[in-house]
N, C-alpha and C. Protein backbone atom coordinates (compact mmCIF):
# COMPACT_ATOMS: atom_id res chain seq x y z
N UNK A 1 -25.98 -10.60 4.92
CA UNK A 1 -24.64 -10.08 5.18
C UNK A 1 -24.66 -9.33 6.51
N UNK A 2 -23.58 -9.46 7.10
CA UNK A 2 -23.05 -8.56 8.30
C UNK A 2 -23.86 -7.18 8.49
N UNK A 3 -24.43 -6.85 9.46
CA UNK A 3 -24.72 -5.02 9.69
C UNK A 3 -23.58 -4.17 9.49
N UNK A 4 -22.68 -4.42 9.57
CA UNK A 4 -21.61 -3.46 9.81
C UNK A 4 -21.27 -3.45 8.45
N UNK A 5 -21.09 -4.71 7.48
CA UNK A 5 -20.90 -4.79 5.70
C UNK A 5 -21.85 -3.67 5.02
N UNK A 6 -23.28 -4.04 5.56
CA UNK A 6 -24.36 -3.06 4.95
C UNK A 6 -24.40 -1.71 5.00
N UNK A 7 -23.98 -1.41 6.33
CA UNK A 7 -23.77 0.08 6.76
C UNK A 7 -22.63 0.70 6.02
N UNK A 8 -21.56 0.31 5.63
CA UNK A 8 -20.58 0.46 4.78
C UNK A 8 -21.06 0.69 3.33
N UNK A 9 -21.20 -0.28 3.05
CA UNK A 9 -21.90 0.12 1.42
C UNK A 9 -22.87 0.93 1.27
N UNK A 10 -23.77 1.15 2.25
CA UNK A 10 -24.63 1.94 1.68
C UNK A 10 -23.89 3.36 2.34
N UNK A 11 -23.11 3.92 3.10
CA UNK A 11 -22.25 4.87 3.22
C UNK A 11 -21.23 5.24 1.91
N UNK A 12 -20.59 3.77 1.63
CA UNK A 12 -19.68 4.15 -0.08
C UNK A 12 -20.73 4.64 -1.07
N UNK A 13 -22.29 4.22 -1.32
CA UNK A 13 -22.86 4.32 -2.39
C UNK A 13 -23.32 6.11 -2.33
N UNK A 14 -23.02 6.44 -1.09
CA UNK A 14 -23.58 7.91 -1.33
C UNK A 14 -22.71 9.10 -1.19
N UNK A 15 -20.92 8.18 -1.78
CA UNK A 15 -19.58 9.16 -1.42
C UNK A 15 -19.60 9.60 -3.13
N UNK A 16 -19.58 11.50 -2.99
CA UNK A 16 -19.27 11.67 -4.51
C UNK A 16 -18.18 11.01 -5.45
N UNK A 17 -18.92 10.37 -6.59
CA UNK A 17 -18.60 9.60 -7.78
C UNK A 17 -17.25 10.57 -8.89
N UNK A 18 -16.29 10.26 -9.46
CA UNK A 18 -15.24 10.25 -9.95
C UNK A 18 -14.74 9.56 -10.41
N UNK A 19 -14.67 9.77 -11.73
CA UNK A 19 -14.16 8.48 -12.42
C UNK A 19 -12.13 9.18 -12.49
N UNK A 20 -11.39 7.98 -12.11
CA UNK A 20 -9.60 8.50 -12.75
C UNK A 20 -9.00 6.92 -12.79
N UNK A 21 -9.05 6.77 -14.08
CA UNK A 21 -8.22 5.72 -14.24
C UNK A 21 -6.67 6.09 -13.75
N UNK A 22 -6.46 4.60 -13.37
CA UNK A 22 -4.58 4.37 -12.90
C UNK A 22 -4.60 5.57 -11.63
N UNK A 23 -5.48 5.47 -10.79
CA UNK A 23 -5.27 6.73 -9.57
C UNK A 23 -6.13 5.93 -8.81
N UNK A 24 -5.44 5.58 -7.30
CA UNK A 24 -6.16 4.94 -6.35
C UNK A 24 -6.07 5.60 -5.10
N UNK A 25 -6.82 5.82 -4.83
CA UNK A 25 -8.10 6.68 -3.40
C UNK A 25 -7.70 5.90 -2.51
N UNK A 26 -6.82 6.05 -1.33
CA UNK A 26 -6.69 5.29 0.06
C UNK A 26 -8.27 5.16 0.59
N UNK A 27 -7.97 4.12 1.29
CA UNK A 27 -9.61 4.07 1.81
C UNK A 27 -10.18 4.53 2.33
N UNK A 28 -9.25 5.72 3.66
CA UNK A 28 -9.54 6.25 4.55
C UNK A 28 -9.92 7.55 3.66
N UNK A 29 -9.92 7.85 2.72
CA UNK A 29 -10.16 9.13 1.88
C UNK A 29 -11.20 9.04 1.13
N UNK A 30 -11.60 7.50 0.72
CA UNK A 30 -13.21 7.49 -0.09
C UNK A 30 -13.92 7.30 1.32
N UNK A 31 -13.29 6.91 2.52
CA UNK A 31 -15.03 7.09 3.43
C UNK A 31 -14.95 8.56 3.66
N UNK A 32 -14.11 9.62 4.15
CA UNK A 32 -13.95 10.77 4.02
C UNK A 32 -14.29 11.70 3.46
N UNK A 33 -15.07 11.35 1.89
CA UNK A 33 -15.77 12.06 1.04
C UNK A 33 -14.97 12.33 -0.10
N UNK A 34 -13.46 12.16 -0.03
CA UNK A 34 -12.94 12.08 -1.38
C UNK A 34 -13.49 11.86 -2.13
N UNK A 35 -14.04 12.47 -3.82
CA UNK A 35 -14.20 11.89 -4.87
C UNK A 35 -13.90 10.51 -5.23
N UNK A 36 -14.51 9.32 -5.63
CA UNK A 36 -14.32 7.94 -5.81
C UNK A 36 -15.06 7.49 -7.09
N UNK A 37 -14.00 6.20 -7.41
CA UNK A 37 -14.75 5.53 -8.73
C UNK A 37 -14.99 4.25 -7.92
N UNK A 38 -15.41 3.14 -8.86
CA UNK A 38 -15.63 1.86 -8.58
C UNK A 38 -15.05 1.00 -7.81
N UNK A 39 -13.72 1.13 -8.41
CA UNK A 39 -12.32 0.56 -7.76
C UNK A 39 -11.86 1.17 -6.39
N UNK A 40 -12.21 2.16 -6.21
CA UNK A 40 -11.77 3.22 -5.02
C UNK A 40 -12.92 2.36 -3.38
N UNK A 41 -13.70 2.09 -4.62
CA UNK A 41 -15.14 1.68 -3.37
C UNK A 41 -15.30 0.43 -3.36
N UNK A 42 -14.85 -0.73 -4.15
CA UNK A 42 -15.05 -2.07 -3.90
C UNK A 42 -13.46 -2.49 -2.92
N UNK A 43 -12.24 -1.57 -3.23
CA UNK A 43 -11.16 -2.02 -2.46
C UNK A 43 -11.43 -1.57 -1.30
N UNK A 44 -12.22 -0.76 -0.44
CA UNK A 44 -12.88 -0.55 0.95
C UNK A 44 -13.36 -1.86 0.90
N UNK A 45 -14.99 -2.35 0.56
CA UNK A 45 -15.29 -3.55 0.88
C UNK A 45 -14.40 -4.84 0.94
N UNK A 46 -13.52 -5.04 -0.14
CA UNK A 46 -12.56 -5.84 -0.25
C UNK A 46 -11.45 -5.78 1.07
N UNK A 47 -11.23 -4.89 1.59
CA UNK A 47 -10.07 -4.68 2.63
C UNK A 47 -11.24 -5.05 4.06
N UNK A 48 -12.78 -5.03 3.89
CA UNK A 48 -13.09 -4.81 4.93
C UNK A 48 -13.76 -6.64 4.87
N UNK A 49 -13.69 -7.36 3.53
CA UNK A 49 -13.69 -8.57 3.38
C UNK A 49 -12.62 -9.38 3.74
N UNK A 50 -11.58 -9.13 3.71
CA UNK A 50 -10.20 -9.70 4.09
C UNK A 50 -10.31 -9.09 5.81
N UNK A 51 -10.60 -8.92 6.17
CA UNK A 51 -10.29 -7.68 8.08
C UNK A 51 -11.51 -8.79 8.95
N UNK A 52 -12.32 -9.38 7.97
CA UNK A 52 -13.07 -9.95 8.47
C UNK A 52 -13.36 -11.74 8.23
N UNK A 53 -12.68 -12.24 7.42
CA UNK A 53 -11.97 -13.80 6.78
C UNK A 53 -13.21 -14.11 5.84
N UNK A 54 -13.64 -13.08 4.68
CA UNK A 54 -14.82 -13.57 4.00
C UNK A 54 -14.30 -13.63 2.87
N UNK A 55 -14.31 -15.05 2.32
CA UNK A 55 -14.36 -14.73 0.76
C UNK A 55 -14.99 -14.44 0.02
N UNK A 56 -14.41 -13.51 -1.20
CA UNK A 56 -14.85 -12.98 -2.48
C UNK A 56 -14.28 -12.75 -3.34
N UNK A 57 -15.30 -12.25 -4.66
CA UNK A 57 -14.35 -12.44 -6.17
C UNK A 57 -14.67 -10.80 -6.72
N UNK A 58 -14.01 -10.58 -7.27
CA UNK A 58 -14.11 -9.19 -8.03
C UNK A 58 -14.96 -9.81 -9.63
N UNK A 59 -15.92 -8.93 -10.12
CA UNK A 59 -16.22 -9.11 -11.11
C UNK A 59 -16.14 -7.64 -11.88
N UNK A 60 -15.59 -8.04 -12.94
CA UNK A 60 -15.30 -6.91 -14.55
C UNK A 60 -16.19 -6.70 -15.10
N UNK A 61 -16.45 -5.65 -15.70
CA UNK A 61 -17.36 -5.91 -16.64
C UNK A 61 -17.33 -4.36 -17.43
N UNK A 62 -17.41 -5.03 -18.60
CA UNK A 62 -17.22 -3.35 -19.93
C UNK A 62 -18.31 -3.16 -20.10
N UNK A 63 -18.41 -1.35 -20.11
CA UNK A 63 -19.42 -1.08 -20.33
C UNK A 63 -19.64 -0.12 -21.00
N UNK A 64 -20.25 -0.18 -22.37
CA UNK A 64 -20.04 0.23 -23.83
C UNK A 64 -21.11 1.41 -24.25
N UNK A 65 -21.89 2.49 -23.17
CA UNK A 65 -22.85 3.61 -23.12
C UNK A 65 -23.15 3.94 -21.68
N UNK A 66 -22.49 4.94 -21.84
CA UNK A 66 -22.29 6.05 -23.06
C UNK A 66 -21.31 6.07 -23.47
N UNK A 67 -20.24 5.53 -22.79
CA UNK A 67 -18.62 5.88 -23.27
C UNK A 67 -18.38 4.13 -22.83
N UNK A 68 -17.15 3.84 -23.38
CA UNK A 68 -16.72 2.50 -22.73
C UNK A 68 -15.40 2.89 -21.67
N UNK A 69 -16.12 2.06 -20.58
CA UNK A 69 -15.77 2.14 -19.29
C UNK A 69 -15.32 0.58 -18.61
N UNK A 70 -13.97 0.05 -17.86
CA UNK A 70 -13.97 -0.89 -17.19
C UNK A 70 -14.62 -0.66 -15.90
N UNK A 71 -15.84 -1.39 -15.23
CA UNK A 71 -16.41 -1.68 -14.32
C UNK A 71 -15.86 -2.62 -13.35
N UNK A 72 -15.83 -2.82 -12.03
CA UNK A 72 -15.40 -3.51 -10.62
C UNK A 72 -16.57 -3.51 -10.05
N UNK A 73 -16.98 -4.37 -9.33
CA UNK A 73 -17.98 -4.83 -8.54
C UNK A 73 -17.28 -6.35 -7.51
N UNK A 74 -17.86 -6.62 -6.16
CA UNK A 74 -17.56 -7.21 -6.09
C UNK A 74 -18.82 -8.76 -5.46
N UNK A 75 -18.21 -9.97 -5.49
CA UNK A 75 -19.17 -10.71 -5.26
C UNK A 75 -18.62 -11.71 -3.97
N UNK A 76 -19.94 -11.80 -3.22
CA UNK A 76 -19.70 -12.26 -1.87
C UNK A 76 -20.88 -13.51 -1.88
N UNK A 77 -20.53 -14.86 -2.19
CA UNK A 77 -21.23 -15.99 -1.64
C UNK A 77 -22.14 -15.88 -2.94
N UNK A 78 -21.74 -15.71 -3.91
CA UNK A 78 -22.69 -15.52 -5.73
C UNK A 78 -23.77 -14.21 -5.50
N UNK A 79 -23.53 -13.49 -4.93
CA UNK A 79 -24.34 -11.95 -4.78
C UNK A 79 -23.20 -11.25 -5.03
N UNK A 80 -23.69 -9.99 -5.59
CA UNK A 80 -22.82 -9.09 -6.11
C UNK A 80 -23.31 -7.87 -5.37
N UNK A 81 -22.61 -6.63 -5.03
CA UNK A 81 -22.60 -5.80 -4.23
C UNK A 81 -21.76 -4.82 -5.08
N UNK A 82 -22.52 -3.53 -5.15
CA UNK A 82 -22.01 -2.62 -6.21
C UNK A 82 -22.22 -0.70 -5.69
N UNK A 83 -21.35 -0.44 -5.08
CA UNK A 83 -22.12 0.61 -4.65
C UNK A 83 -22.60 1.91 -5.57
N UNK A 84 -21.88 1.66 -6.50
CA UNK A 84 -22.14 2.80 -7.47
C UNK A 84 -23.94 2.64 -8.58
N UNK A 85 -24.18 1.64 -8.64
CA UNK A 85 -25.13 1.01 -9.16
C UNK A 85 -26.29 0.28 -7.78
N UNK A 86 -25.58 0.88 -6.92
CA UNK A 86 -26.54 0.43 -5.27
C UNK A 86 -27.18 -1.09 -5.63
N UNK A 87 -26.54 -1.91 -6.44
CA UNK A 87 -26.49 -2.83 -6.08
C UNK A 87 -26.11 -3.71 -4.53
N UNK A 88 -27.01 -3.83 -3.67
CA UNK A 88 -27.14 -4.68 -2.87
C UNK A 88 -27.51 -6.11 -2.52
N UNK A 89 -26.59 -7.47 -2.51
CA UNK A 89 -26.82 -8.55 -2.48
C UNK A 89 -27.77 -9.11 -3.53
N UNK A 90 -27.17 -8.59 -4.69
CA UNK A 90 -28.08 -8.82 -6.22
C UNK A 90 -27.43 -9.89 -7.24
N UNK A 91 -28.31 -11.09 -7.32
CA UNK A 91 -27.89 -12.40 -7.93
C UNK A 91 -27.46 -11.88 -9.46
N UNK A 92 -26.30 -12.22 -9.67
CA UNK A 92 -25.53 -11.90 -10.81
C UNK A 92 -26.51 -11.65 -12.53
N UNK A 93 -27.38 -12.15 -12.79
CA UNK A 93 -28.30 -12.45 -13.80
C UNK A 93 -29.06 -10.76 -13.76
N UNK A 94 -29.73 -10.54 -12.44
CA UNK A 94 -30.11 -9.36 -12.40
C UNK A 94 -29.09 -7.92 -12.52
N UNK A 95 -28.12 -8.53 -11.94
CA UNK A 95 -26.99 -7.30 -12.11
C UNK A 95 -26.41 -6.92 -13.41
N UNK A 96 -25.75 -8.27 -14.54
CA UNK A 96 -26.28 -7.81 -15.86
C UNK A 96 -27.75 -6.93 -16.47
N UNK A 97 -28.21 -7.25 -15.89
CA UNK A 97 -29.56 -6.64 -16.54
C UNK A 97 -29.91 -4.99 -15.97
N UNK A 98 -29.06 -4.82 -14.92
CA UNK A 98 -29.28 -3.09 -14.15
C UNK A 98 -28.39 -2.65 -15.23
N UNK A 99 -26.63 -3.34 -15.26
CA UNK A 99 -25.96 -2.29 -15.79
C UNK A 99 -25.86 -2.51 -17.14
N UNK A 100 -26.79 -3.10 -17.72
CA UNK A 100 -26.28 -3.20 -19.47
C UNK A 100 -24.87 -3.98 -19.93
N UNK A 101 -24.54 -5.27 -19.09
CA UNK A 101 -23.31 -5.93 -19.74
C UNK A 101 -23.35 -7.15 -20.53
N UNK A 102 -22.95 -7.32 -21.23
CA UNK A 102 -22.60 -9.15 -21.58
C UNK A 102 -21.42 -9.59 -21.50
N UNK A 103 -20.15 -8.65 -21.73
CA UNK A 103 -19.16 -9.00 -21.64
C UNK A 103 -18.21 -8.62 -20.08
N UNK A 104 -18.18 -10.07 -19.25
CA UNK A 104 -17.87 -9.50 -17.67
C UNK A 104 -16.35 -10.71 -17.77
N UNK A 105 -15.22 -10.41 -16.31
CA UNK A 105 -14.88 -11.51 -16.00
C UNK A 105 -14.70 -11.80 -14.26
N UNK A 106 -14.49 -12.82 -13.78
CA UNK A 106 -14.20 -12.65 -12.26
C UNK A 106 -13.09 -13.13 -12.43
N UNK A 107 -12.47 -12.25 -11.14
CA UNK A 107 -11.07 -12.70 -10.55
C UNK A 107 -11.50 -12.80 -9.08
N UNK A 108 -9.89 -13.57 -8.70
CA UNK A 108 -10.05 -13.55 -6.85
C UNK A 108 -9.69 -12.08 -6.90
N UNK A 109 -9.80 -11.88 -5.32
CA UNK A 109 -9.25 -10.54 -4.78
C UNK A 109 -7.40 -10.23 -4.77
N UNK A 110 -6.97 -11.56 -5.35
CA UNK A 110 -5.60 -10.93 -5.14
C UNK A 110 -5.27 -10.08 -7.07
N UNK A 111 -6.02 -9.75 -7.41
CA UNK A 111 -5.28 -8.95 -8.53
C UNK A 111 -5.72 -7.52 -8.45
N UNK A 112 -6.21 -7.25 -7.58
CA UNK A 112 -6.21 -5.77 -6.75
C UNK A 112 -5.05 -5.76 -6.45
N UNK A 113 -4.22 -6.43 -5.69
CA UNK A 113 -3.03 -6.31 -5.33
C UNK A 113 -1.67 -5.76 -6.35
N UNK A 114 -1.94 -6.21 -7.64
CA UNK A 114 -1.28 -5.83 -8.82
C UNK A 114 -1.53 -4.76 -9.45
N UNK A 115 -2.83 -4.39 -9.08
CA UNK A 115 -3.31 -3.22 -9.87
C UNK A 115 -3.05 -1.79 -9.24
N UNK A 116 -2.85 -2.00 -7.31
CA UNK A 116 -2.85 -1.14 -6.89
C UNK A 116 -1.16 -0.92 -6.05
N UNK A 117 -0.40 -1.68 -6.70
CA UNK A 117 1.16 -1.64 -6.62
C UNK A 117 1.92 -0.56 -7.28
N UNK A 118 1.07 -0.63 -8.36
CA UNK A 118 1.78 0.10 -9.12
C UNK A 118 1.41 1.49 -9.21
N UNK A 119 0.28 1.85 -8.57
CA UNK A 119 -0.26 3.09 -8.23
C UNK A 119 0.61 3.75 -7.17
C-alpha cells in the first residue's frame, strides 16, 4: 500500500479510542485527537480511499466479549486494515482470528453514506 495510506493508519491507530454509537467524528477531528471509534477511523481511510480512486469494501463484524459490539474495518485488494486492532494489510482468515469473530458481513463503501446522513 501507498506511504502516505500507511502513515495515516498508523497515526489513526494511536488517536484516543471512544466508543458512541449514532455520533460521527468529522475527519478533520479524529486526526486532531478527538476521541474516536471504529467508524470515526475507517471513514478517514475510506474518504482518503475515494481522494485517491482505490477500491474497497467495509467489513462488519459482531463482537460478542466482553460486551457485544458492531465492528467496521475496512478491506483494500482482500487485506483488511483495522486501526483499532492495528491490523495492518492482514489477510482476512487471520483477522478473524485477532478479533474473535465468526459472524462478519462486507459491504461497498457506499453504505457509509447512509449511515452517516443521518448523523
Amino acid at each position: 500500500m501507498d506511504q502516505e495510506f500507511k502513515s495515516l493508519f498508523w497515526t489513526l491507530s494511536e488517536k484516543p479510542y471512544e466508543a458512541h454509537w449514532f455520533n460521527t467524528i468529522p475527519s478533520e477531528d479524529v486526526l486532531n485527537g478527538v476521541p474516536s471509534d471504529c467508524s470515526d477511523r475507517i471513514w478517514v481511510l475510506a474518504d482518503w480511499c475515494e481522494t485517491n480512486n482505490i477500491s474497497y469494501e467495509l467489513v462488519w463484524s459482531l463482537i460478542t466479549t466482553p460486551h457485544i459490539s458492531l465492528h467496521v474495518a475496512i478491506m483494500i485488494e482482500g487485506y483488511i486494515y483495522d486501526p483499532i486492532f492495528k491490523a495492518y494489510e492482514m489477510p482476512y482468515a487471520d483477522y478473524k482470528r485477532v478479533i474473535g469473530v465468526s459472524i462478519y458481513l462486507k459491504t461497498g463503501g457506499w453504505i457509509r453514506r447512509f449511515i452517516t446522513w443521518e448523523s
